[in-house]
N, C-alpha and C. Protein backbone atom coordinates (compact mmCIF):
# COMPACT_ATOMS: atom_id res chain seq x y z
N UNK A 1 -3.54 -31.31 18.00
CA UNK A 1 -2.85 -30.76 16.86
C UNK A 1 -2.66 -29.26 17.08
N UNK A 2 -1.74 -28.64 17.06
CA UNK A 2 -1.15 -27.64 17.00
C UNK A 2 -1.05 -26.33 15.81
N UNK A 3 -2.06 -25.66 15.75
CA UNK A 3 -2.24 -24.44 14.67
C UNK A 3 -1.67 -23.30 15.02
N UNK A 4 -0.69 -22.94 13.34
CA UNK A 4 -0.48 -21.79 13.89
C UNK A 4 -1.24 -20.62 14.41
N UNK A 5 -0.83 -19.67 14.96
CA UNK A 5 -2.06 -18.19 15.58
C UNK A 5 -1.32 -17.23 15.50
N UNK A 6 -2.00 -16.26 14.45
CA UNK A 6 -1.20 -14.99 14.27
C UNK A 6 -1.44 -13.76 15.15
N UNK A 7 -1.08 -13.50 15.99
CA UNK A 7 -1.87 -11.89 16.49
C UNK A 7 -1.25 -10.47 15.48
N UNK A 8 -2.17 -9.63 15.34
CA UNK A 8 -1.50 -8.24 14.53
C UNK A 8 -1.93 -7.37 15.67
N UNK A 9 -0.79 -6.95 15.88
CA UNK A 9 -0.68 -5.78 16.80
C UNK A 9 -0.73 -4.12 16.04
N UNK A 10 -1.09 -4.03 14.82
CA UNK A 10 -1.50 -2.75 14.14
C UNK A 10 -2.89 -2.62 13.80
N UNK A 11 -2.83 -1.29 14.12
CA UNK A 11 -4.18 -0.99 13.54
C UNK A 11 -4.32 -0.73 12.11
N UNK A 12 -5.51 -0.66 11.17
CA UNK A 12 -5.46 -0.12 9.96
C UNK A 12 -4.88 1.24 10.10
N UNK A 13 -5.04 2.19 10.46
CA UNK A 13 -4.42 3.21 10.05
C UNK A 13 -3.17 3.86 10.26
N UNK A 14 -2.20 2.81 10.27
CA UNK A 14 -1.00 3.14 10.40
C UNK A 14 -0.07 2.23 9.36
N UNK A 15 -1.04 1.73 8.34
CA UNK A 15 -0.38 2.24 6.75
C UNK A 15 -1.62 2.63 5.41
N UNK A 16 -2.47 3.57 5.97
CA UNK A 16 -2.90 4.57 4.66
C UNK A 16 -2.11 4.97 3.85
N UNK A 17 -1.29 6.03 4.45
CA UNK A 17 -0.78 6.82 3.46
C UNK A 17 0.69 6.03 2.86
N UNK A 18 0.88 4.55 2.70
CA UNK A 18 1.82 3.79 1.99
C UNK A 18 0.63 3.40 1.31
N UNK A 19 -0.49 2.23 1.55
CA UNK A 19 -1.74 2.10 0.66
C UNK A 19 -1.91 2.85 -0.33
N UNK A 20 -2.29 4.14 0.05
CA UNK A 20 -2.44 5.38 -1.04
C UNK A 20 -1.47 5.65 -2.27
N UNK A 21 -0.40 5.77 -1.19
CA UNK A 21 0.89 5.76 -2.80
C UNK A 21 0.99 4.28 -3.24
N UNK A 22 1.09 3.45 -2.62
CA UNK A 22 0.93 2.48 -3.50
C UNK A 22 -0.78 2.19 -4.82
N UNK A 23 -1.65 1.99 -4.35
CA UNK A 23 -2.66 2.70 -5.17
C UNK A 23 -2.72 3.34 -5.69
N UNK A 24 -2.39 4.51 -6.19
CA UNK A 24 -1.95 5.86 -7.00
C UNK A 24 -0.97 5.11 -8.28
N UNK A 25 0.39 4.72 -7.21
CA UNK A 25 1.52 3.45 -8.43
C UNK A 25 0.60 2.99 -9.40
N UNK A 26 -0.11 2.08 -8.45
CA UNK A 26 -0.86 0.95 -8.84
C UNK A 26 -1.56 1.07 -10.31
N UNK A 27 -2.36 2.67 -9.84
CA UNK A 27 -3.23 3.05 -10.82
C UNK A 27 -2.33 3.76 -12.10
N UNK A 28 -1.41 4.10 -11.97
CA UNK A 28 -0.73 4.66 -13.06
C UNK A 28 -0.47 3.59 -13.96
N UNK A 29 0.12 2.62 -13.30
CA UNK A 29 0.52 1.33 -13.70
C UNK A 29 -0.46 0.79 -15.10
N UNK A 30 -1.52 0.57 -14.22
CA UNK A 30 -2.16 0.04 -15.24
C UNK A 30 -3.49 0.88 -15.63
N UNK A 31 -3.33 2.07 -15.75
CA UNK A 31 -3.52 2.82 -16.96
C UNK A 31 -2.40 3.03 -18.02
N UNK A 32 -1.54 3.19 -17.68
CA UNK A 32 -0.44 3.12 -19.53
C UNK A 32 -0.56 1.30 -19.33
N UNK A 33 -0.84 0.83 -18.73
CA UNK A 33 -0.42 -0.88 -20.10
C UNK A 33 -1.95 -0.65 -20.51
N UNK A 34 -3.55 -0.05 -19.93
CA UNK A 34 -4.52 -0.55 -20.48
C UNK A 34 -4.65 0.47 -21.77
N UNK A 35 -3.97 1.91 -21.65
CA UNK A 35 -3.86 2.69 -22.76
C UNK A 35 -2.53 1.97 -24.36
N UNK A 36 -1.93 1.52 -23.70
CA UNK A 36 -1.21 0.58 -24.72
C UNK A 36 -1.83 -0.81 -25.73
N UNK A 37 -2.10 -1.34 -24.89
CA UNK A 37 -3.83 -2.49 -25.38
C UNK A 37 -4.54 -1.83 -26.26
N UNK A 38 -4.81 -0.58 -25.82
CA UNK A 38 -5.81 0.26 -26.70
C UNK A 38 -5.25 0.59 -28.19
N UNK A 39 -4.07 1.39 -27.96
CA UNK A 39 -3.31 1.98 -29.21
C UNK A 39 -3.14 0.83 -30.35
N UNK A 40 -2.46 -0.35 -29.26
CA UNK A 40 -2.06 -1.83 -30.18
C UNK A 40 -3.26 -2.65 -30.87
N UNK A 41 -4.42 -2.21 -30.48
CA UNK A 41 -5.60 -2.82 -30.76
C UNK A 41 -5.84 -1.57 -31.87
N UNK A 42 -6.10 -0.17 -32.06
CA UNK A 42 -6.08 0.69 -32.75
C UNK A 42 -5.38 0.49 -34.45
N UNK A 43 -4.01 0.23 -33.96
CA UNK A 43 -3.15 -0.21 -35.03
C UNK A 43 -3.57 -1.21 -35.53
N UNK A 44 -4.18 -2.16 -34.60
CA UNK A 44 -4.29 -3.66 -35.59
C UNK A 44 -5.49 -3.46 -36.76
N UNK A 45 -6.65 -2.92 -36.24
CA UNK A 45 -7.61 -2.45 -36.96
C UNK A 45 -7.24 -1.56 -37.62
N UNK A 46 -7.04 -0.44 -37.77
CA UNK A 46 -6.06 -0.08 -38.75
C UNK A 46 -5.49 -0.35 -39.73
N UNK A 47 -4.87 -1.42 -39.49
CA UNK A 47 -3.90 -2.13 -40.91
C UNK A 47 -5.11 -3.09 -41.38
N UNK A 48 -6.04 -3.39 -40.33
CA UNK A 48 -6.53 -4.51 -41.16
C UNK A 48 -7.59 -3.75 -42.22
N UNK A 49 -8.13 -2.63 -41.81
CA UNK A 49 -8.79 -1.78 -42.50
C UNK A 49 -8.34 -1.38 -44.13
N UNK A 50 -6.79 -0.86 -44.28
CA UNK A 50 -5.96 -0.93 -44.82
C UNK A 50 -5.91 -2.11 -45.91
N UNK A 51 -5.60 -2.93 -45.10
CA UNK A 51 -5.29 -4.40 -45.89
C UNK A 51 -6.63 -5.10 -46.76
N UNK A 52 -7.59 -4.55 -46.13
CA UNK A 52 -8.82 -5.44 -47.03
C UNK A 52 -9.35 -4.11 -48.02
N UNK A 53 -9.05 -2.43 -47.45
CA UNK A 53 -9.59 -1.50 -49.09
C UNK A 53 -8.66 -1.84 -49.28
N UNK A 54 -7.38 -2.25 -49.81
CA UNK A 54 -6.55 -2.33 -50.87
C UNK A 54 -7.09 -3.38 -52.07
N UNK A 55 -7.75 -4.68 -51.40
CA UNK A 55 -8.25 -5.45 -52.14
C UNK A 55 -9.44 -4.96 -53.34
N UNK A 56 -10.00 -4.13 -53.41
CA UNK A 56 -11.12 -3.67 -53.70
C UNK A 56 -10.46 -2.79 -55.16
C-alpha cells in the first residue's frame, strides 16, 4: 500500500515575521470581539438591573 510522504524543504525561520503579523492580526482580532462580549454582557445586566428596580 502506497502512503503519501511529504518532505518540507523550509526551515522554521523563514516565516516568523508573517507568523508575527499574523499573531498581532490575530490578537487584535479577538480582543475587540472579546471586548464586545463584554460591553453586550454589560448592557444586558444593566437593563436587567433596570428592569427589576423598576418593579419595586
Amino acid at each position: 500500500m502506497n502512503y503519501l510522504h511529504y518532505e518540507t524543504t523550509t526551515t522554521g525561520g523563514d516565516h516568523v515575521l508573517l507568523g508575527f503579523v499574523a499573531g498581532a492580526i490575530g490578537f487584535g482580532v479577538l480582543f475587540v470581539l472579546w471586548k464586545v462580549c463584554c460591553e453586550l454582557l454589560l448592557l444586558i445586566f444593566k437593563s436587567l438591573q433596570k428592569y427589576v428596580g423598576a418593579d419595586n
